[in-house]
PDB file of N, CA and C in Angstrom:
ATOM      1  N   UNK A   1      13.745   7.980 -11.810  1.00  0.00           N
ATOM      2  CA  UNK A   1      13.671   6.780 -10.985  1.00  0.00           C
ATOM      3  C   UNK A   1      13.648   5.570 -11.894  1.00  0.00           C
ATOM      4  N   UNK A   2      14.383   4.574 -11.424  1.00  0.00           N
ATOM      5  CA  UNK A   2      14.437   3.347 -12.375  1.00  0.00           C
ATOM      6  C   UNK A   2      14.128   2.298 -11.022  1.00  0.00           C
ATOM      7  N   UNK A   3      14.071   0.871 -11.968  1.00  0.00           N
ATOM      8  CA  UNK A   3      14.145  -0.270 -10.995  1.00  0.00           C
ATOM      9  C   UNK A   3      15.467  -0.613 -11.595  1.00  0.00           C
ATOM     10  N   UNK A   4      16.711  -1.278 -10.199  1.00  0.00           N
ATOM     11  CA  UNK A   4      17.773  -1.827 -11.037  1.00  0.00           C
ATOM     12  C   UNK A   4      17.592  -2.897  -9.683  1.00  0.00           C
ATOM     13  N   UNK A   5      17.354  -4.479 -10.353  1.00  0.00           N
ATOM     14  CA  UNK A   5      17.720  -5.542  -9.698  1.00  0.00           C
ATOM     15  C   UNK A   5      16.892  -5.547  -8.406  1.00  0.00           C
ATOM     16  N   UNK A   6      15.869  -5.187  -8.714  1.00  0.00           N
ATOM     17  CA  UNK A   6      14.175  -5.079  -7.556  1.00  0.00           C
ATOM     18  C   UNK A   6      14.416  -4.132  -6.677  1.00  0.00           C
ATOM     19  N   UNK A   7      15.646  -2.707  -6.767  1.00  0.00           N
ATOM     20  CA  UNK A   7      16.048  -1.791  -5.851  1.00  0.00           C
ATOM     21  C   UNK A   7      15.472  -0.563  -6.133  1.00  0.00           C
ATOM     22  N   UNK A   8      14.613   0.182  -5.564  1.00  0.00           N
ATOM     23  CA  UNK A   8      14.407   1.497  -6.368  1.00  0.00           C
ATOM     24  C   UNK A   8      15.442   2.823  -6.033  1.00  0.00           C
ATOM     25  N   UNK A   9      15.717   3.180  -7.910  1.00  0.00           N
ATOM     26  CA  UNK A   9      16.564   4.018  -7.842  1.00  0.00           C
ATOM     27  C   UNK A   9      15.928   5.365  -7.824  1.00  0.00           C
ATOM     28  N   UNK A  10      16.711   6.490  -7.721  1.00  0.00           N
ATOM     29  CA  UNK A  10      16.341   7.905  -7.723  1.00  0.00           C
ATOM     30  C   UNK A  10      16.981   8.683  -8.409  1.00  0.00           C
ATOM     31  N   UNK A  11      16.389   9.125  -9.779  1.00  0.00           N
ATOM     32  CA  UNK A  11      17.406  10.150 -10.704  1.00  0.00           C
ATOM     33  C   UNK A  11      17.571  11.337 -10.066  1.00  0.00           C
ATOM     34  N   UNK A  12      16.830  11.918  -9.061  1.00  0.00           N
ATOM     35  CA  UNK A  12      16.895  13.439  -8.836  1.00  0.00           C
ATOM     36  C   UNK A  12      15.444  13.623  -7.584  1.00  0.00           C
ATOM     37  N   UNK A  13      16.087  14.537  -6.712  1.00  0.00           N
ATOM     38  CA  UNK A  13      15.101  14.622  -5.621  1.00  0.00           C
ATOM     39  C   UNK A  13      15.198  16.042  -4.952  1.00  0.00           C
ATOM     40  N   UNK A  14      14.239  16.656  -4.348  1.00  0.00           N
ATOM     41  CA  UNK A  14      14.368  18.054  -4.248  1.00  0.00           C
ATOM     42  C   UNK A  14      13.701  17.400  -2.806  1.00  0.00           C
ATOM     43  N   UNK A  15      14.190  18.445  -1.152  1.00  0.00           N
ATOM     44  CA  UNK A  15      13.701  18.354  -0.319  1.00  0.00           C
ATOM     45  C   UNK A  15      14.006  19.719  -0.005  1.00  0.00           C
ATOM     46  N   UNK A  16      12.743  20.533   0.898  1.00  0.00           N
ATOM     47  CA  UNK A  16      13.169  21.918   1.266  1.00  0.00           C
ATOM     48  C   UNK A  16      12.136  22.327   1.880  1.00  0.00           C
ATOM     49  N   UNK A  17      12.380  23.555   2.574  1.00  0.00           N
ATOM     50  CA  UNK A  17      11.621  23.667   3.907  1.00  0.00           C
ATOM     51  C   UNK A  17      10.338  24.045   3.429  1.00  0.00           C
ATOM     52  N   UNK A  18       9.332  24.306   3.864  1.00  0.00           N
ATOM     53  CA  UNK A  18       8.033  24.921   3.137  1.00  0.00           C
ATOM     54  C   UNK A  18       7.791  25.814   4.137  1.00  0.00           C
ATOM     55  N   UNK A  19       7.693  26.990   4.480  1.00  0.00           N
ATOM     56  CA  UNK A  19       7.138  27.852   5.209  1.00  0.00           C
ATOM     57  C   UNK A  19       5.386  27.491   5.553  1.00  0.00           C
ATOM     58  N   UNK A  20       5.049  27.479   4.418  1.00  0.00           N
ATOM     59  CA  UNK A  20       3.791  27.558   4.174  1.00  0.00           C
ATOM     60  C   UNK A  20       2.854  26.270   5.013  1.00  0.00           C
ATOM     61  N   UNK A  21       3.659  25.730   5.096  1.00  0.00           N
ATOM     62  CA  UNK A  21       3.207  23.953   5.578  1.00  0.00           C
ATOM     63  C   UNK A  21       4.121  23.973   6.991  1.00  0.00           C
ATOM     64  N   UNK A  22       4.938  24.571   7.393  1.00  0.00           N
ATOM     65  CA  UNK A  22       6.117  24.300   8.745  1.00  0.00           C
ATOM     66  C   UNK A  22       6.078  23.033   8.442  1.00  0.00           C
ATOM     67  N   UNK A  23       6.941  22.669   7.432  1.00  0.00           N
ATOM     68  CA  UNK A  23       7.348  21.150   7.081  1.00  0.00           C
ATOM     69  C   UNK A  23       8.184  21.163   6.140  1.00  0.00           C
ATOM     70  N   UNK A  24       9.226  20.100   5.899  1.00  0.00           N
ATOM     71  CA  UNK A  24       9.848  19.404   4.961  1.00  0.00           C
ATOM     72  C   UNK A  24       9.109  18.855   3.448  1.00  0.00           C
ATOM     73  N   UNK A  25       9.640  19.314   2.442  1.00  0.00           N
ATOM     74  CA  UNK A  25       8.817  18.337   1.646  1.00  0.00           C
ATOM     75  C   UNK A  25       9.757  18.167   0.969  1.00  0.00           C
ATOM     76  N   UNK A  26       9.350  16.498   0.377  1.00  0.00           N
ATOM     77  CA  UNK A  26      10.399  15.760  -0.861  1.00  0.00           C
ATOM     78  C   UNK A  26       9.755  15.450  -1.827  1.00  0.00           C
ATOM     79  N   UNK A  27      10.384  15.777  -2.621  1.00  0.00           N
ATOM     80  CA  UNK A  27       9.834  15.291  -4.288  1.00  0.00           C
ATOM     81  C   UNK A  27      10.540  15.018  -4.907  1.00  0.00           C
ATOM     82  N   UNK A  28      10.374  14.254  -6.033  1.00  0.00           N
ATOM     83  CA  UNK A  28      10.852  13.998  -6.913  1.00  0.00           C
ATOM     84  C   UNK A  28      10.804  14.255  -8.566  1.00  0.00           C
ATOM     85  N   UNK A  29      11.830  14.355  -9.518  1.00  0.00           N
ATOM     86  CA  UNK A  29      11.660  15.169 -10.931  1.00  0.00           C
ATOM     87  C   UNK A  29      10.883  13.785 -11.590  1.00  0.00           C
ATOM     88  N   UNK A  30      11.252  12.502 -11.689  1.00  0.00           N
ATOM     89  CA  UNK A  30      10.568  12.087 -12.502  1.00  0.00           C
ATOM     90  C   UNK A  30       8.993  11.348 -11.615  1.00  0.00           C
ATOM     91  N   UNK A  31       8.196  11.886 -10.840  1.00  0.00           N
ATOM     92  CA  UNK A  31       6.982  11.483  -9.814  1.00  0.00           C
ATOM     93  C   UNK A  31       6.687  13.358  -9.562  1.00  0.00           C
ATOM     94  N   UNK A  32       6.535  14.119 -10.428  1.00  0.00           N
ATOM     95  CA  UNK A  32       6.133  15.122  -9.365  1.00  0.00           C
ATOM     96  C   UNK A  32       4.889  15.426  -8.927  1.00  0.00           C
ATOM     97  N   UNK A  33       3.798  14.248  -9.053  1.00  0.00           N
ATOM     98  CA  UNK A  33       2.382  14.192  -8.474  1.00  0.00           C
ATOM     99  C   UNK A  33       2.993  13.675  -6.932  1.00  0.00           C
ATOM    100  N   UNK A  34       3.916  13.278  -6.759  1.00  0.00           N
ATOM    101  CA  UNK A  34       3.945  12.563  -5.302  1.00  0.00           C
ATOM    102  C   UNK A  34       5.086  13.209  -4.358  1.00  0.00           C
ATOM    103  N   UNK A  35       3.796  13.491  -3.283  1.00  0.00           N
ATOM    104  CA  UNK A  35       4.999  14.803  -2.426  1.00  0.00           C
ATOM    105  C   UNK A  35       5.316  13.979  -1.151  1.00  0.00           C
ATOM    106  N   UNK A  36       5.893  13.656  -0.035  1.00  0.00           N
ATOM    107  CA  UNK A  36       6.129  13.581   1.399  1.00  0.00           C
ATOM    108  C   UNK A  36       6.868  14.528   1.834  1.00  0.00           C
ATOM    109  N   UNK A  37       5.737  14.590   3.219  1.00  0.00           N
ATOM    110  CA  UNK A  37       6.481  15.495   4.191  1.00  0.00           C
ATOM    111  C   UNK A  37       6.488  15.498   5.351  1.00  0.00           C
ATOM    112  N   UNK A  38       7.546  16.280   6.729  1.00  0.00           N
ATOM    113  CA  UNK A  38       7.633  15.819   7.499  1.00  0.00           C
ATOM    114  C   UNK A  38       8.328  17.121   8.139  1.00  0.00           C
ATOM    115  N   UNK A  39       7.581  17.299   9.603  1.00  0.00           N
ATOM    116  CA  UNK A  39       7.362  18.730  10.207  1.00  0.00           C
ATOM    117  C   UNK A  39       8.772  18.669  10.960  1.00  0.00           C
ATOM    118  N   UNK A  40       9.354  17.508  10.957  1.00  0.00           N
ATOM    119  CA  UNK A  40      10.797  17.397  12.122  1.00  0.00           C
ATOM    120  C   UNK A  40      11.972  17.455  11.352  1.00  0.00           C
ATOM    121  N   UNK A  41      11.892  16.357  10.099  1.00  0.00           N
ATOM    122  CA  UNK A  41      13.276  16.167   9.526  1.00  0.00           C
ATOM    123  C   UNK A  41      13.036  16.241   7.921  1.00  0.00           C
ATOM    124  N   UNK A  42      14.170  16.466   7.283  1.00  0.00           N
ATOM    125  CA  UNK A  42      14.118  16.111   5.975  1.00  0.00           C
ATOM    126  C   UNK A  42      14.507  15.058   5.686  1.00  0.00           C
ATOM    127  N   UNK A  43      15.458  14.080   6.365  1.00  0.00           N
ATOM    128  CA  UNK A  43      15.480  12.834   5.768  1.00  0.00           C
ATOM    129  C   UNK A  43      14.273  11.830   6.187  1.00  0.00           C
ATOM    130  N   UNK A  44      13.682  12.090   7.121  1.00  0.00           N
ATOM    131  CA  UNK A  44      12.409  11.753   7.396  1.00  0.00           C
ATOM    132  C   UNK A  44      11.271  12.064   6.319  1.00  0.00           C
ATOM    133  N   UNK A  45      11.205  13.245   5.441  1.00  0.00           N
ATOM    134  CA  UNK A  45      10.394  13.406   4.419  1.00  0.00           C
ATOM    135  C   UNK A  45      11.227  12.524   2.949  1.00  0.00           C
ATOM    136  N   UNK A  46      12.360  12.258   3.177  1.00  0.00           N
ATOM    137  CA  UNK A  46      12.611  11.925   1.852  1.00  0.00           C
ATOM    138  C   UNK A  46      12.740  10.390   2.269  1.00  0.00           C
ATOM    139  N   UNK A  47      12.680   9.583   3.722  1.00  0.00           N
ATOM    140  CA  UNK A  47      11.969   8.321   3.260  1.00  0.00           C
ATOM    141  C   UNK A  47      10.626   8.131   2.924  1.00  0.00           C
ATOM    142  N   UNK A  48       9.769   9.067   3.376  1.00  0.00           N
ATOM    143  CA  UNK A  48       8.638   8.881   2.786  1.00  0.00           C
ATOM    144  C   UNK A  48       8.080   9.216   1.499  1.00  0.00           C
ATOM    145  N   UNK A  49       9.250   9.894   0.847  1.00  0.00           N
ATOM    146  CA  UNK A  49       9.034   9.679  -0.333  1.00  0.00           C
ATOM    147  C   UNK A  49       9.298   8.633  -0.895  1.00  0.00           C
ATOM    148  N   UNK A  50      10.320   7.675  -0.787  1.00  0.00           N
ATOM    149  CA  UNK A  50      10.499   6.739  -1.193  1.00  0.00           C
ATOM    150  C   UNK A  50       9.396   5.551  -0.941  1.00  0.00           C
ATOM    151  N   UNK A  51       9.109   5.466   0.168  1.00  0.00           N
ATOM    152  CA  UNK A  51       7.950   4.791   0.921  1.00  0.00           C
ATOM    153  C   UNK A  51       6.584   4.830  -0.558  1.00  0.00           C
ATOM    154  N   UNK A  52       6.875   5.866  -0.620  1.00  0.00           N
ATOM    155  CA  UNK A  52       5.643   6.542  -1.610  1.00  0.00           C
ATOM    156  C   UNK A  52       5.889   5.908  -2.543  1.00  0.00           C
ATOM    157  N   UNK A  53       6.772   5.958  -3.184  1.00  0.00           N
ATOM    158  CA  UNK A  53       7.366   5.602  -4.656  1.00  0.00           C
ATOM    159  C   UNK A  53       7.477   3.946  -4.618  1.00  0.00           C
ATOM    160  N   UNK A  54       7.936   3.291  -3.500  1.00  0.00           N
ATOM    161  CA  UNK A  54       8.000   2.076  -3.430  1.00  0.00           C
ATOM    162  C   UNK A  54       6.793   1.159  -3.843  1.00  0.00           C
ATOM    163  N   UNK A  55       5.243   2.296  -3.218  1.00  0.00           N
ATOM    164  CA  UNK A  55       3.954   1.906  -3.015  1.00  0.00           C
ATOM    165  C   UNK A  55       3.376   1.768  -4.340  1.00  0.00           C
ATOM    166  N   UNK A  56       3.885   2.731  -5.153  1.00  0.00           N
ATOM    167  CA  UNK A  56       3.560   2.585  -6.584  1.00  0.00           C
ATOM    168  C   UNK A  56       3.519   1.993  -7.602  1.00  0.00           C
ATOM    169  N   UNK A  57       5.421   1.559  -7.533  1.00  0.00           N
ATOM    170  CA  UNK A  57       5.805   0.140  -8.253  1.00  0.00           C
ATOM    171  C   UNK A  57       4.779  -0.871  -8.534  1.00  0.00           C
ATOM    172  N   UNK A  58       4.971  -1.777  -9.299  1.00  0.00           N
ATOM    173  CA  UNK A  58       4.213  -3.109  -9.025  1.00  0.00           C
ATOM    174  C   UNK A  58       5.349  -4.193  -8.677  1.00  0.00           C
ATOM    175  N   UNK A  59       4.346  -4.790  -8.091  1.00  0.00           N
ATOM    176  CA  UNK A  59       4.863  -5.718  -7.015  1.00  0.00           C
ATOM    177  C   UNK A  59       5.304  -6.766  -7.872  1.00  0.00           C
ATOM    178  N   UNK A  60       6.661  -7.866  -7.803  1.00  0.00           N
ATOM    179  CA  UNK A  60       6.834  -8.927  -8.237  1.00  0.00           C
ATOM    180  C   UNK A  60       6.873 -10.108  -7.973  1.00  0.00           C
ATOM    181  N   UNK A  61       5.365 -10.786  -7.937  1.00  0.00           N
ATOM    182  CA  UNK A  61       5.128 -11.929  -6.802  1.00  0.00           C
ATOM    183  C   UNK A  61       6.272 -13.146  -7.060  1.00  0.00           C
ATOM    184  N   UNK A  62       6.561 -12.975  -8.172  1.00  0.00           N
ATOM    185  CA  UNK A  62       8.099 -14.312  -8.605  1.00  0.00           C
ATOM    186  C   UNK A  62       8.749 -14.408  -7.148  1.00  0.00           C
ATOM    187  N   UNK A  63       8.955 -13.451  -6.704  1.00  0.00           N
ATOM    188  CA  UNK A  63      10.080 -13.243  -5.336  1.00  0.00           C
ATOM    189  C   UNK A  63       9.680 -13.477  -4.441  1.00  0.00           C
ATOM    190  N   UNK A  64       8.054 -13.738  -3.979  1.00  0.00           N
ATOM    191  CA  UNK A  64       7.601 -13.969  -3.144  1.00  0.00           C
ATOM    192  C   UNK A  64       7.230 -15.822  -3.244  1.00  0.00           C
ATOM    193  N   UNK A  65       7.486 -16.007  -3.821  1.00  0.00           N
ATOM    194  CA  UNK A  65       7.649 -17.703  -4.199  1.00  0.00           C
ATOM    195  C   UNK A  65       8.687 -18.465  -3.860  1.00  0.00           C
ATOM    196  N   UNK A  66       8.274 -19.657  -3.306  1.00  0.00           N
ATOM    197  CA  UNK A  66       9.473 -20.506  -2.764  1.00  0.00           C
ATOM    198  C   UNK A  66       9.719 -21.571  -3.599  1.00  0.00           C
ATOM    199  N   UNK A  67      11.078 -22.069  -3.562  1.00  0.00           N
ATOM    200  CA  UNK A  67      11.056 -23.387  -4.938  1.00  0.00           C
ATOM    201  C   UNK A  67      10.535 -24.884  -4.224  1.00  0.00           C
ATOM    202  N   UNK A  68      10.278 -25.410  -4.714  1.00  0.00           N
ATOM    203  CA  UNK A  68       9.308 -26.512  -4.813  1.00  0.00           C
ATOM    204  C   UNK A  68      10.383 -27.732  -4.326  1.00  0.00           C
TER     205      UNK A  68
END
């Protein structure tokens, strides 16, 4: 995962069914402490991975500033 131009990217992502959980889970190779999942869909677990990953970032208040 990189930042390119305040967008978050994704080098590699694994989503797959879990028996064990009757759910979706997504992960990712470079985050693999951070799982989402989701009992209906897999692209539903792999926005929340991103969701996840987004949460992590730090924030860049520059962008949240208006010019004067």
């Amino acid at each position: 995962m990189g930042s390119n131009g305040g967008e978050l990217c994704l080098s590699s992502f694994d989503v797959r069914w879990s028996l064990a959980d009757s759910a979706f889970i997504a992960r990712s190779d470079r985050h693999p402490g951070l799982v989402a999942r989701d009992e209906w869909s897999s692209l539903a677990a792999l926005e929340g991975l991103i969701e996840l990953l987004e949460q992590q970032r730090p924030h860049d208040h520059s962008v949240d500033r208006t010019a004067a």
